[in-house]
PDB file of N, CA and C in Angstrom:
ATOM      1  N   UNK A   1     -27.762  -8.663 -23.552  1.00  0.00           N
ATOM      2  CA  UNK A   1     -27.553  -9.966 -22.955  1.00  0.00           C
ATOM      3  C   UNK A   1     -27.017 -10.961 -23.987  1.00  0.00           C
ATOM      4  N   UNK A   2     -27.402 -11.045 -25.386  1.00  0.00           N
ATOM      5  CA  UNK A   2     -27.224 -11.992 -26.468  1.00  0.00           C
ATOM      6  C   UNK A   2     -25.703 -11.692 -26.541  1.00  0.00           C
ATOM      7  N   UNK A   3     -25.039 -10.418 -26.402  1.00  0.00           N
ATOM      8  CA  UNK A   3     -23.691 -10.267 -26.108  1.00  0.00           C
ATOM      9  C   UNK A   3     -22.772 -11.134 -25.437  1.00  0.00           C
ATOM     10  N   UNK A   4     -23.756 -11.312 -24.283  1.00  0.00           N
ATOM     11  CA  UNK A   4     -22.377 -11.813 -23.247  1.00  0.00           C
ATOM     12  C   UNK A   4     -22.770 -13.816 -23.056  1.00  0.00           C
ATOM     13  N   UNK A   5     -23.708 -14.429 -24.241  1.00  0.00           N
ATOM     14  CA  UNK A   5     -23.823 -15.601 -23.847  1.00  0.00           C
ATOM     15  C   UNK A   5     -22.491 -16.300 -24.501  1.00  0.00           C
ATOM     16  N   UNK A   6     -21.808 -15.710 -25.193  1.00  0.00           N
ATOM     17  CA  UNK A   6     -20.586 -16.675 -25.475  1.00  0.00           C
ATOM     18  C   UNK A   6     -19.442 -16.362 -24.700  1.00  0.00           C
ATOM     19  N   UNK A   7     -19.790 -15.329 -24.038  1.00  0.00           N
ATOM     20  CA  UNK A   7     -18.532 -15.214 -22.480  1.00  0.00           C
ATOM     21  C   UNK A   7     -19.369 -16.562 -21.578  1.00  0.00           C
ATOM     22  N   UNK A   8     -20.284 -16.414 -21.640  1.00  0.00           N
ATOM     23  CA  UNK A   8     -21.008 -17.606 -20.429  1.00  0.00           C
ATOM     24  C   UNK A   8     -20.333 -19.105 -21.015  1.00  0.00           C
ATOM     25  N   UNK A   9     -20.375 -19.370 -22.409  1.00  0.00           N
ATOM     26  CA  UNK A   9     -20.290 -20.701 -23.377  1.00  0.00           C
ATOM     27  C   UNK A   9     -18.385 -20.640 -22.915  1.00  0.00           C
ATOM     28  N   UNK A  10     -17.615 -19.527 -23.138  1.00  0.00           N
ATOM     29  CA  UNK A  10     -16.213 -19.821 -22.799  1.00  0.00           C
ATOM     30  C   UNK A  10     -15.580 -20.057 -21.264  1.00  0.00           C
ATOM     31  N   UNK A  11     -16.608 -20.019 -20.581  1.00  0.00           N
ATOM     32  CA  UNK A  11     -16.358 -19.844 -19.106  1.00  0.00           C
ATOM     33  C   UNK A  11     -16.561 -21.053 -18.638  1.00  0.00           C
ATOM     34  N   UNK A  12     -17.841 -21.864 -19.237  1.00  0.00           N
ATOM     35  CA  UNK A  12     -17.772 -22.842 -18.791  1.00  0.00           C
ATOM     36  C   UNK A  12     -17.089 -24.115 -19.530  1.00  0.00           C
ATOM     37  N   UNK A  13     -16.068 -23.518 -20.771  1.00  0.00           N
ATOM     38  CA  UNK A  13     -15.421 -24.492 -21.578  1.00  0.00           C
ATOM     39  C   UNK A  13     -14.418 -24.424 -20.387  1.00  0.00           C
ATOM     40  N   UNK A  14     -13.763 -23.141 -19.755  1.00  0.00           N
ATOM     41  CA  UNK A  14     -12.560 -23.333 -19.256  1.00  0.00           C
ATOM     42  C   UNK A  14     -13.043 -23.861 -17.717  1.00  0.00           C
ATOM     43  N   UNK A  15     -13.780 -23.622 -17.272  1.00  0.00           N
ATOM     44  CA  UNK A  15     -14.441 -24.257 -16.048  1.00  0.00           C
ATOM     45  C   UNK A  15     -14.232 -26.214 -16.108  1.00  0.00           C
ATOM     46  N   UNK A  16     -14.519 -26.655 -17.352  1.00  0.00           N
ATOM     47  CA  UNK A  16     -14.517 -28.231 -17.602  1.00  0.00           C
ATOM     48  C   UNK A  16     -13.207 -28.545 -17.654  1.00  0.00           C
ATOM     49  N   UNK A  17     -12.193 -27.725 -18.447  1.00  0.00           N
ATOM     50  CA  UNK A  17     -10.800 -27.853 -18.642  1.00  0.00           C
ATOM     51  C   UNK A  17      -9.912 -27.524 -16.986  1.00  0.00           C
ATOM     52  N   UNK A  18     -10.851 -27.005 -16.325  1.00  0.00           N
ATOM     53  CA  UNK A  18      -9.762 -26.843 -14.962  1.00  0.00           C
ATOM     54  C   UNK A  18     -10.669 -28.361 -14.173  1.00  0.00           C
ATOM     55  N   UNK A  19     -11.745 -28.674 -14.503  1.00  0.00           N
ATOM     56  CA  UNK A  19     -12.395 -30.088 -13.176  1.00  0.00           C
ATOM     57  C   UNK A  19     -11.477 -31.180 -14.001  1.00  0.00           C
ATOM     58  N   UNK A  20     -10.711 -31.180 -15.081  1.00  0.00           N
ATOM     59  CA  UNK A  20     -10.191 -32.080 -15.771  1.00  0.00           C
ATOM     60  C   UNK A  20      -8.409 -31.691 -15.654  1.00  0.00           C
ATOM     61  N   UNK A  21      -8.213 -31.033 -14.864  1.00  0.00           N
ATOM     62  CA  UNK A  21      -6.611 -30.593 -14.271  1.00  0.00           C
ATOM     63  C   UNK A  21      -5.947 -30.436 -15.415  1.00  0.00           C
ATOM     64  N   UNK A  22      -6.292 -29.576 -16.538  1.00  0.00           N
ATOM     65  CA  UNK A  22      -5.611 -29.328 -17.923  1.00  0.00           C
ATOM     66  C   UNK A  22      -5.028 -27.694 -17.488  1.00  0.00           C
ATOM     67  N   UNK A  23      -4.229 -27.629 -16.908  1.00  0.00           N
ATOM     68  CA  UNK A  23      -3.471 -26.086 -16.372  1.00  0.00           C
ATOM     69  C   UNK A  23      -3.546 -25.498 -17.970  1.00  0.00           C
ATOM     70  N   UNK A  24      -2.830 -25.440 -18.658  1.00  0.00           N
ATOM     71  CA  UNK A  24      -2.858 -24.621 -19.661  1.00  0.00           C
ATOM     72  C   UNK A  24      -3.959 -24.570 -20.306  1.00  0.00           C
ATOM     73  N   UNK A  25      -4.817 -25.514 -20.513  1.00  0.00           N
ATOM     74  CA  UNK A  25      -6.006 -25.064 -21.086  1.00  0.00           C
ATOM     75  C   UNK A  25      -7.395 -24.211 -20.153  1.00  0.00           C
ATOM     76  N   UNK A  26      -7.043 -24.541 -19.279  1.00  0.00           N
ATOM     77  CA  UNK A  26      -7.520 -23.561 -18.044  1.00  0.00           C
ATOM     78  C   UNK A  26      -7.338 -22.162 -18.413  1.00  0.00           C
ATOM     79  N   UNK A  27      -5.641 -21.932 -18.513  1.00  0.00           N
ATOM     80  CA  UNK A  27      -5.532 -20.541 -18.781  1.00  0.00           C
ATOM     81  C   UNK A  27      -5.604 -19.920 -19.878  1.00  0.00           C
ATOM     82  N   UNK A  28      -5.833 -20.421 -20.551  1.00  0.00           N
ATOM     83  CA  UNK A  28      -5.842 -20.155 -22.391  1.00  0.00           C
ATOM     84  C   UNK A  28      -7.509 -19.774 -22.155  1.00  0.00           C
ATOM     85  N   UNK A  29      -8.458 -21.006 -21.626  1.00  0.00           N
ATOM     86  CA  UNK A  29     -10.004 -20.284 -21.166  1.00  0.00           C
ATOM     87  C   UNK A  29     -10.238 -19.555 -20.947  1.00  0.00           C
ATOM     88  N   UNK A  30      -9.436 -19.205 -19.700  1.00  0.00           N
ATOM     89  CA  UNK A  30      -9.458 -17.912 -18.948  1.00  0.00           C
ATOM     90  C   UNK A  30      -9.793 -16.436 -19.941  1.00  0.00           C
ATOM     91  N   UNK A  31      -8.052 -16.540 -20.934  1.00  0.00           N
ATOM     92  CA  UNK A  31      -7.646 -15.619 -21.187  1.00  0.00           C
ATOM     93  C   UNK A  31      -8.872 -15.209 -21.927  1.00  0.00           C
ATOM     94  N   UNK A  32      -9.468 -15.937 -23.116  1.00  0.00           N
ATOM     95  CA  UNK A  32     -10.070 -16.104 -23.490  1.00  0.00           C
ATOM     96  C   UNK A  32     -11.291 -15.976 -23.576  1.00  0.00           C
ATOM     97  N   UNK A  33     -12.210 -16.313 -22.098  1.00  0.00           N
ATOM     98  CA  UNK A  33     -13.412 -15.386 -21.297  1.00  0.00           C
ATOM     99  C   UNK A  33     -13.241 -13.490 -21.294  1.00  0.00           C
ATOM    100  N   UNK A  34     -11.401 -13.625 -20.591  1.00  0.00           N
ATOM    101  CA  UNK A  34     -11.603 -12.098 -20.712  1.00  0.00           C
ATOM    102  C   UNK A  34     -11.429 -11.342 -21.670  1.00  0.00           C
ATOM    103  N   UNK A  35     -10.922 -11.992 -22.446  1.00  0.00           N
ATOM    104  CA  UNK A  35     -11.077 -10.812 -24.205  1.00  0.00           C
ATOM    105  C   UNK A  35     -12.589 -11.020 -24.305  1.00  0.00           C
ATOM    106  N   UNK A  36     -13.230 -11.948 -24.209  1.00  0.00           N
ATOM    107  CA  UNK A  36     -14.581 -11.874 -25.170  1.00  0.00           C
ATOM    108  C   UNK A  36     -15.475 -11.063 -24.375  1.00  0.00           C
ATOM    109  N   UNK A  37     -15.215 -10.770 -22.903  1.00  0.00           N
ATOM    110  CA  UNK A  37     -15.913 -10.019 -21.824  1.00  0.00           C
ATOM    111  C   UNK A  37     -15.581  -8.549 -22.386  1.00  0.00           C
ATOM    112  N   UNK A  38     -14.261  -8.491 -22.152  1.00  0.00           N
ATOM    113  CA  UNK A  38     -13.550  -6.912 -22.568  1.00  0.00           C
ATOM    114  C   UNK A  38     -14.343  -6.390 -23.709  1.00  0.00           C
ATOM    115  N   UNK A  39     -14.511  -7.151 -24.467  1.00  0.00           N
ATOM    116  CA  UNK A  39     -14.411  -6.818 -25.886  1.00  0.00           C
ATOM    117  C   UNK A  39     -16.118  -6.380 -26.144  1.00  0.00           C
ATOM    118  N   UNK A  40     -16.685  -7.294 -25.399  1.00  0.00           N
ATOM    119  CA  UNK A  40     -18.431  -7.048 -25.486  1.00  0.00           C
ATOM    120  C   UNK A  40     -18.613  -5.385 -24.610  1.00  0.00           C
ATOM    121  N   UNK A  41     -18.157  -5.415 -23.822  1.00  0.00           N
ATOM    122  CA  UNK A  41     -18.114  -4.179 -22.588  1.00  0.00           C
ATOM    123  C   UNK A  41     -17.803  -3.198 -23.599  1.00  0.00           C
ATOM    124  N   UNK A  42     -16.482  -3.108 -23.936  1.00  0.00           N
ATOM    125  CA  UNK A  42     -16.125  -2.066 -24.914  1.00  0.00           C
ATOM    126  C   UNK A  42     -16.761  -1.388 -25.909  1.00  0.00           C
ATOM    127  N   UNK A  43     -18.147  -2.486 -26.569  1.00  0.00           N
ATOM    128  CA  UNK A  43     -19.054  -2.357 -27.696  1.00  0.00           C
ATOM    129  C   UNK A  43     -19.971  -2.083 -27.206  1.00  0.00           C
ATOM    130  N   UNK A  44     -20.259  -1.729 -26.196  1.00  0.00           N
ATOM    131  CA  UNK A  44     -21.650  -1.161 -25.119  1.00  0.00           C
ATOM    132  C   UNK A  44     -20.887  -0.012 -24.529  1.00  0.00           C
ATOM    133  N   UNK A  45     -19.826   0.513 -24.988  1.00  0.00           N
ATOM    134  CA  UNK A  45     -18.780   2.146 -24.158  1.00  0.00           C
ATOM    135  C   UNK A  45     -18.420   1.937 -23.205  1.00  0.00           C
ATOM    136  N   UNK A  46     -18.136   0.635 -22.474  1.00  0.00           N
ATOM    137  CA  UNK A  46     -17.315   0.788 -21.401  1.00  0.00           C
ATOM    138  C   UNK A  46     -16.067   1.633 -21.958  1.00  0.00           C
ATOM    139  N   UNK A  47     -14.884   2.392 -21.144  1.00  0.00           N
ATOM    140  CA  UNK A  47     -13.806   2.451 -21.591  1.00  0.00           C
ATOM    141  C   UNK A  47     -13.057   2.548 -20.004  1.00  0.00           C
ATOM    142  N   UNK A  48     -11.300   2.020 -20.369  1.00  0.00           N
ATOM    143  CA  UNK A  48     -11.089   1.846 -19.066  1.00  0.00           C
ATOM    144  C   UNK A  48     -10.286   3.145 -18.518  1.00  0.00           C
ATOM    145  N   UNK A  49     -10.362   3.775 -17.338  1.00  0.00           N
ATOM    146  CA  UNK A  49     -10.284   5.090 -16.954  1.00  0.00           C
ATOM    147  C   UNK A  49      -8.380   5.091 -17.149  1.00  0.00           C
ATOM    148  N   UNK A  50      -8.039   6.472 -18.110  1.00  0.00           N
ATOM    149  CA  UNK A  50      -6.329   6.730 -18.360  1.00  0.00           C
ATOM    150  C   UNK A  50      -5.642   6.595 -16.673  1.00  0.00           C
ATOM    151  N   UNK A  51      -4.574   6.149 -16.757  1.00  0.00           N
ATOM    152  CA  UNK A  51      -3.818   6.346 -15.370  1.00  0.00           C
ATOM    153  C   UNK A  51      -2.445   7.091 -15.745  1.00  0.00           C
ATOM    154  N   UNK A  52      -2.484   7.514 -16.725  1.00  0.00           N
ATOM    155  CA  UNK A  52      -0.831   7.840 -16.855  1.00  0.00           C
ATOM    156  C   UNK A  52      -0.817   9.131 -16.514  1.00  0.00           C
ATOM    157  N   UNK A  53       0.280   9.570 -16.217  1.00  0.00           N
ATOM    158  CA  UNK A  53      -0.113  11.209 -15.242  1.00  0.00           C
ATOM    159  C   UNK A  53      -0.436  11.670 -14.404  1.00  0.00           C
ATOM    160  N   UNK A  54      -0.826  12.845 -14.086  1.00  0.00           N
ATOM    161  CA  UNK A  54      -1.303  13.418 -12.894  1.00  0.00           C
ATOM    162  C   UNK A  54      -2.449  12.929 -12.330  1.00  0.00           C
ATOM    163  N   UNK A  55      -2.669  12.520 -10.948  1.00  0.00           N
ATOM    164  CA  UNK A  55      -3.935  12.369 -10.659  1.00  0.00           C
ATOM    165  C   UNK A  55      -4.945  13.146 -10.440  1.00  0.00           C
ATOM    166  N   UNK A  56      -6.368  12.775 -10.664  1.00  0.00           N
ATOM    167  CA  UNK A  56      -7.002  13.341 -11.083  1.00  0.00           C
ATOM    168  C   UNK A  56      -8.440  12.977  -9.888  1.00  0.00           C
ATOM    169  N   UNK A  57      -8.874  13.774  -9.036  1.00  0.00           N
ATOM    170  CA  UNK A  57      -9.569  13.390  -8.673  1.00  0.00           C
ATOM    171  C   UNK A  57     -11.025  12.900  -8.713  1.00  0.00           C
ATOM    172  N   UNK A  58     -10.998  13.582 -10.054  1.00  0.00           N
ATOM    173  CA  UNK A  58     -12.717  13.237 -10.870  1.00  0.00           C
ATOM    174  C   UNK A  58     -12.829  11.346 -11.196  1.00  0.00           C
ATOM    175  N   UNK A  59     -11.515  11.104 -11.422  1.00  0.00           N
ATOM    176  CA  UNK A  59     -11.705   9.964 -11.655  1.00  0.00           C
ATOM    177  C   UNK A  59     -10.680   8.688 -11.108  1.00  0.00           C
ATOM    178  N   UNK A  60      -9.760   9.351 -10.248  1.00  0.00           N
ATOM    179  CA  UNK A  60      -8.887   8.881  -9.366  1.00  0.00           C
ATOM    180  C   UNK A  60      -9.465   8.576  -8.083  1.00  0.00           C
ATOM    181  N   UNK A  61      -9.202   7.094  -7.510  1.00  0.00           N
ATOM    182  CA  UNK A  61      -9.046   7.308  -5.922  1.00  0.00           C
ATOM    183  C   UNK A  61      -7.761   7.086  -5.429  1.00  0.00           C
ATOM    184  N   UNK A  62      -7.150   7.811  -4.657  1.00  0.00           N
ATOM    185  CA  UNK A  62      -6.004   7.882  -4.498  1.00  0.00           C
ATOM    186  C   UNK A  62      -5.908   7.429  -2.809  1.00  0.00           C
ATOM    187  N   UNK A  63      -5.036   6.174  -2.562  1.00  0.00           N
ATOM    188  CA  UNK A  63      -5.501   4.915  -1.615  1.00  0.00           C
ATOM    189  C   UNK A  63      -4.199   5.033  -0.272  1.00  0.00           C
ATOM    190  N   UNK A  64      -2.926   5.879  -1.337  1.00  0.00           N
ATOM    191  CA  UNK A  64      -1.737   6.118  -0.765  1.00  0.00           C
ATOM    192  C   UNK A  64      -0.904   6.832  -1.195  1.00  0.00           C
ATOM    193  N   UNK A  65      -0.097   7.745  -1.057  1.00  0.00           N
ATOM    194  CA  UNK A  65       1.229   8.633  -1.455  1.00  0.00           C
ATOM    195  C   UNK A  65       2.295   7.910  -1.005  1.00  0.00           C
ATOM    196  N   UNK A  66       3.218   7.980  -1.719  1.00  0.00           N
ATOM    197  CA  UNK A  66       4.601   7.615  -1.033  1.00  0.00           C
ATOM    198  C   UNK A  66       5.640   7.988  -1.833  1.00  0.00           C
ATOM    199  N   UNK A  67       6.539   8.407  -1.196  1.00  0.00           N
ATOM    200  CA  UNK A  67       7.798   8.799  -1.854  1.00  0.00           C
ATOM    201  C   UNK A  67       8.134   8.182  -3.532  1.00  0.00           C
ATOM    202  N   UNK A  68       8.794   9.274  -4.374  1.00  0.00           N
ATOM    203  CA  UNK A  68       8.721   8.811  -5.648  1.00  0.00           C
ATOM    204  C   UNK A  68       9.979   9.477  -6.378  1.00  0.00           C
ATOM    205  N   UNK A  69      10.844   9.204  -7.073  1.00  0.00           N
ATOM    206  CA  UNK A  69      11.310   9.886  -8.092  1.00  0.00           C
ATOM    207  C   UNK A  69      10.896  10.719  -9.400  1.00  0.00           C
ATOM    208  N   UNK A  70       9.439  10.094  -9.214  1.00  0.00           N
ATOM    209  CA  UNK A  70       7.861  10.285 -10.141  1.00  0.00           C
ATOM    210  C   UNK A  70       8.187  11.722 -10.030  1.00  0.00           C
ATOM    211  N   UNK A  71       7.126  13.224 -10.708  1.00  0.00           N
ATOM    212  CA  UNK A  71       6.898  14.073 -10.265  1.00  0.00           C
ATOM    213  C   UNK A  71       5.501  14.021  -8.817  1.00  0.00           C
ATOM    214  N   UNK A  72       5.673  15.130  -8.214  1.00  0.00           N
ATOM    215  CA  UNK A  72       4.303  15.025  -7.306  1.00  0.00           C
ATOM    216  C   UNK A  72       3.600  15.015  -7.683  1.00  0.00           C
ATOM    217  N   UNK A  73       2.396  14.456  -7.069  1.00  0.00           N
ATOM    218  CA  UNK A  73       0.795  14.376  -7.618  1.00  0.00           C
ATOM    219  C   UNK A  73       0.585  13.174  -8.870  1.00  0.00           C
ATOM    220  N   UNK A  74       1.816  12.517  -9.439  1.00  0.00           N
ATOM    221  CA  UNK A  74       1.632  11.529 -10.468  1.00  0.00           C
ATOM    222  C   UNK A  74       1.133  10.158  -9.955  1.00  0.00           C
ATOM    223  N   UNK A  75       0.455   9.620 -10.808  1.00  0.00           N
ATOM    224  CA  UNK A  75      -0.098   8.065 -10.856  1.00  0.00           C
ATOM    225  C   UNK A  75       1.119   7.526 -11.172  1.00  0.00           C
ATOM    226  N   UNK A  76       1.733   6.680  -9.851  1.00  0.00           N
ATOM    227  CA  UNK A  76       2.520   5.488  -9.975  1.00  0.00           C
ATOM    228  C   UNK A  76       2.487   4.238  -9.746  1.00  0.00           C
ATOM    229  N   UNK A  77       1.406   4.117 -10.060  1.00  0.00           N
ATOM    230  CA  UNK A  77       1.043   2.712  -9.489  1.00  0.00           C
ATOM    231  C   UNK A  77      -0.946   2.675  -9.628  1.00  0.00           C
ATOM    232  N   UNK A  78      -1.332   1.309 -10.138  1.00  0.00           N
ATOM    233  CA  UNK A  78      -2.749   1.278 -10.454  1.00  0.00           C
ATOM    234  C   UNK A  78      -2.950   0.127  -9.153  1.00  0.00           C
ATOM    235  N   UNK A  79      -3.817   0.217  -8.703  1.00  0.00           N
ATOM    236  CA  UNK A  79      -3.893  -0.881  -7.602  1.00  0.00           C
ATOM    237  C   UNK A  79      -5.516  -1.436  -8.192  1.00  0.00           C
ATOM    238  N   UNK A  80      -6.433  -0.660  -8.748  1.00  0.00           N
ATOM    239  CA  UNK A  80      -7.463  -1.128  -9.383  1.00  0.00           C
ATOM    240  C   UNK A  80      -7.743  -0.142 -10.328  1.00  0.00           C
ATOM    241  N   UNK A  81      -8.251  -0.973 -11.657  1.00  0.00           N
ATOM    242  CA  UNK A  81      -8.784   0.101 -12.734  1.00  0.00           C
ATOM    243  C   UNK A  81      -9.800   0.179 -12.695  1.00  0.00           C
ATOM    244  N   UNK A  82     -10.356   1.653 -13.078  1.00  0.00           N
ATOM    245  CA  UNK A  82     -11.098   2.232 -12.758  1.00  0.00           C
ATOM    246  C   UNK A  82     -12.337   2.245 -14.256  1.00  0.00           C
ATOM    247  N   UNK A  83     -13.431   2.585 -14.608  1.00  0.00           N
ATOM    248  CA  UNK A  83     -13.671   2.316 -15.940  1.00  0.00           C
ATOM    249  C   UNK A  83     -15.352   3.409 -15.981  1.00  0.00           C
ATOM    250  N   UNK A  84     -15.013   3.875 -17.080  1.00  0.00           N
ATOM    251  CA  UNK A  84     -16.241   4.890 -17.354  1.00  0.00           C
ATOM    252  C   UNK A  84     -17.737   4.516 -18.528  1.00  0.00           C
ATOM    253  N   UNK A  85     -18.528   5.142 -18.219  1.00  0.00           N
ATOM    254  CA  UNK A  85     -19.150   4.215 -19.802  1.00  0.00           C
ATOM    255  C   UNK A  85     -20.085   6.229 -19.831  1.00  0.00           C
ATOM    256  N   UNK A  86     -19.834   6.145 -20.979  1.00  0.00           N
ATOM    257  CA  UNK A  86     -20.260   7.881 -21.420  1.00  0.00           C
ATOM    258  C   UNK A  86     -18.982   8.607 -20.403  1.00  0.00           C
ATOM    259  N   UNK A  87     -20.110   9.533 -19.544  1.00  0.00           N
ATOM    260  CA  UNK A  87     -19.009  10.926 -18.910  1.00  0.00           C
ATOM    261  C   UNK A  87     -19.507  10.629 -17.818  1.00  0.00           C
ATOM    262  N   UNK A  88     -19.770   9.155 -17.682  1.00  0.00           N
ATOM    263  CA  UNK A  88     -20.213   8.281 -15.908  1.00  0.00           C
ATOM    264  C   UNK A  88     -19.331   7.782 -15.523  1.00  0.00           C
ATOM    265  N   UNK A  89     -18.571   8.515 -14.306  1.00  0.00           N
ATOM    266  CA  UNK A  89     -17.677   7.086 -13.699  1.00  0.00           C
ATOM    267  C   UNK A  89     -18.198   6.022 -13.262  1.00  0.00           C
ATOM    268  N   UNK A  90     -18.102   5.051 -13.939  1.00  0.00           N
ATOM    269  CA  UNK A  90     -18.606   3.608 -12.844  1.00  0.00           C
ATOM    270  C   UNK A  90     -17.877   3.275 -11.845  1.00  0.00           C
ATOM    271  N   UNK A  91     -16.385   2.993 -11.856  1.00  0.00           N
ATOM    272  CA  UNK A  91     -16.014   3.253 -10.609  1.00  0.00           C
ATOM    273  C   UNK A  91     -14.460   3.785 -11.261  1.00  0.00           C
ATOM    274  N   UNK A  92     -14.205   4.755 -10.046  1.00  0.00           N
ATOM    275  CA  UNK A  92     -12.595   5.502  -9.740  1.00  0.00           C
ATOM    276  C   UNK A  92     -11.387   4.535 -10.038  1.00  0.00           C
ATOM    277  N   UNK A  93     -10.538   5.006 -10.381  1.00  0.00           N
ATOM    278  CA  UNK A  93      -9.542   3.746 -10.926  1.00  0.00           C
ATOM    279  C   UNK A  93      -8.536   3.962  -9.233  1.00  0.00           C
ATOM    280  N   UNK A  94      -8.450   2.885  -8.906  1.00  0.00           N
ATOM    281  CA  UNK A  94      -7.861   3.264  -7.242  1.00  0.00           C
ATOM    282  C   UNK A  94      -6.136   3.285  -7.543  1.00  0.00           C
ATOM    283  N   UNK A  95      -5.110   4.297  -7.110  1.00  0.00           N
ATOM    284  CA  UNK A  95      -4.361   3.973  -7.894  1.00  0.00           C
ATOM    285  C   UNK A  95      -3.544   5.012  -6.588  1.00  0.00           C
ATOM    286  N   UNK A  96      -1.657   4.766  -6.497  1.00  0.00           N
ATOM    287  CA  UNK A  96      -1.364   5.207  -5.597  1.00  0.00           C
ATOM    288  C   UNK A  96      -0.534   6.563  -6.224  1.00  0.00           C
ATOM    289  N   UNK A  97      -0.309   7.804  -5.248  1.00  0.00           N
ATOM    290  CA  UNK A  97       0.255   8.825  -5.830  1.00  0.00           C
ATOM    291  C   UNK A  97       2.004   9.280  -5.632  1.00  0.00           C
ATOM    292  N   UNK A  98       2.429   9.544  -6.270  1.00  0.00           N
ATOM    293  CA  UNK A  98       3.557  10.336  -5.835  1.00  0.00           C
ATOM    294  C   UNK A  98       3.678  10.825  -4.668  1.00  0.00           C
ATOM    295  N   UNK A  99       4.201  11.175  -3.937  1.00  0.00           N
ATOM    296  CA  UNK A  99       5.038  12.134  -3.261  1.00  0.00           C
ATOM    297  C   UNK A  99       6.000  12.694  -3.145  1.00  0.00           C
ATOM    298  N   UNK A 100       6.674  13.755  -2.263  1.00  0.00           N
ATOM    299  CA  UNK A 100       7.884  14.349  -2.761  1.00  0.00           C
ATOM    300  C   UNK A 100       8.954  13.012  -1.865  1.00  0.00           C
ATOM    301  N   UNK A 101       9.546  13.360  -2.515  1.00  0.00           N
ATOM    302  CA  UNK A 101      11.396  12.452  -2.051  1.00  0.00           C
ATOM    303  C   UNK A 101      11.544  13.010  -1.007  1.00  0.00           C
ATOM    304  N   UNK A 102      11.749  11.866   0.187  1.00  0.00           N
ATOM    305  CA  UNK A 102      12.373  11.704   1.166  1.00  0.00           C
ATOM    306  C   UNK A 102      13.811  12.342   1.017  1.00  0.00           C
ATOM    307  N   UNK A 103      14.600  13.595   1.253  1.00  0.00           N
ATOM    308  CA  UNK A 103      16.126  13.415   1.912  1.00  0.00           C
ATOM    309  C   UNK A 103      16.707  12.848   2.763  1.00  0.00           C
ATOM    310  N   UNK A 104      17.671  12.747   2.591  1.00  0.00           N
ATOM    311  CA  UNK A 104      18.283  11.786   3.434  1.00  0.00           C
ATOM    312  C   UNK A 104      18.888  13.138   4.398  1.00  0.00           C
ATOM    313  N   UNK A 105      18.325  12.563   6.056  1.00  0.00           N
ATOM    314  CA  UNK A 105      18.892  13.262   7.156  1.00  0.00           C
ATOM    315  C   UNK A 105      17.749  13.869   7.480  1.00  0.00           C
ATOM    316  N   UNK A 106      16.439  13.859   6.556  1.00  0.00           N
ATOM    317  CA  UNK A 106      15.617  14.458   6.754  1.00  0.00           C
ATOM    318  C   UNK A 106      14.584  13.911   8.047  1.00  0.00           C
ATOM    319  N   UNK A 107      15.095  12.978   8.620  1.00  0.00           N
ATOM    320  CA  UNK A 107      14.382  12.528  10.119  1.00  0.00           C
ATOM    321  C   UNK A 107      14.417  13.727  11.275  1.00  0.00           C
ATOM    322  N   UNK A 108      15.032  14.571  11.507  1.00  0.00           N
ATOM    323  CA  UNK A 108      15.189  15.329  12.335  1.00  0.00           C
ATOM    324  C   UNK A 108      16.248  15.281  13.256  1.00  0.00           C
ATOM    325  N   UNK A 109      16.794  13.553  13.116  1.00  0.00           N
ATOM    326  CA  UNK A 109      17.939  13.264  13.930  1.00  0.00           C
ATOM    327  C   UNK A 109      19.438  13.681  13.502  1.00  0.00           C
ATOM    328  N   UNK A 110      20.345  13.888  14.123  1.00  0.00           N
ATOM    329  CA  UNK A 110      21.645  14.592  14.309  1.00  0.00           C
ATOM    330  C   UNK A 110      22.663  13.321  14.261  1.00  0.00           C
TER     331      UNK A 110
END
């Protein structure tokens, strides 16, 4: 917990900087909350689940296929990351898959 009280201390710096309509310092807060969040998570083993490649269903949820120039079965697209801590998924990284290429004419129509 002593970890995450200076994510709490930056959250509510950028929380005062947005009731005070300071846009950039808002987002600089922001950014700022989430490195110090990331960064505490990371030092307790979060790690965030690989997407590059084949999907994988141990740690993939796969939400949609759709046509790709990709190979089949590849992660092209992350729609949510997914994140492990040890050899626990906490949750599936939701992410959409390849499919094979559409031909053209390939409707059935003449």
């Amino acid at each position: 917990m002593k970890e995450l009280l200076p994510v709490v201390d930056d959250l509510e710096r950028a929380l005062e900087a947005a009731s005070q309509h300071e846009e950039a310092k808002l987002e600089d807060g922001v950014r700022l909350v989430h490195r110090a969040l990331r960064d505490a998570l990371a030092r307790e083993g979060l790690v965030e689940i690989e997407t590059d490649g084949r999907f994988d269903p141990h740690v993939h949820e796969a939400l949609l296929s759709q046509p790709s120039d990709a190979d089949e079965g590849s992660v092209i697209e992350v729609v949510q990351k997914g994140y492990s801590l040890g050899d626990r998924v906490l949750r599936p990284a939701r992410v959409v898959v390849a499919a094979p290429k559409e031909t053209p004419g390939g409707d059935g129509h003449q």
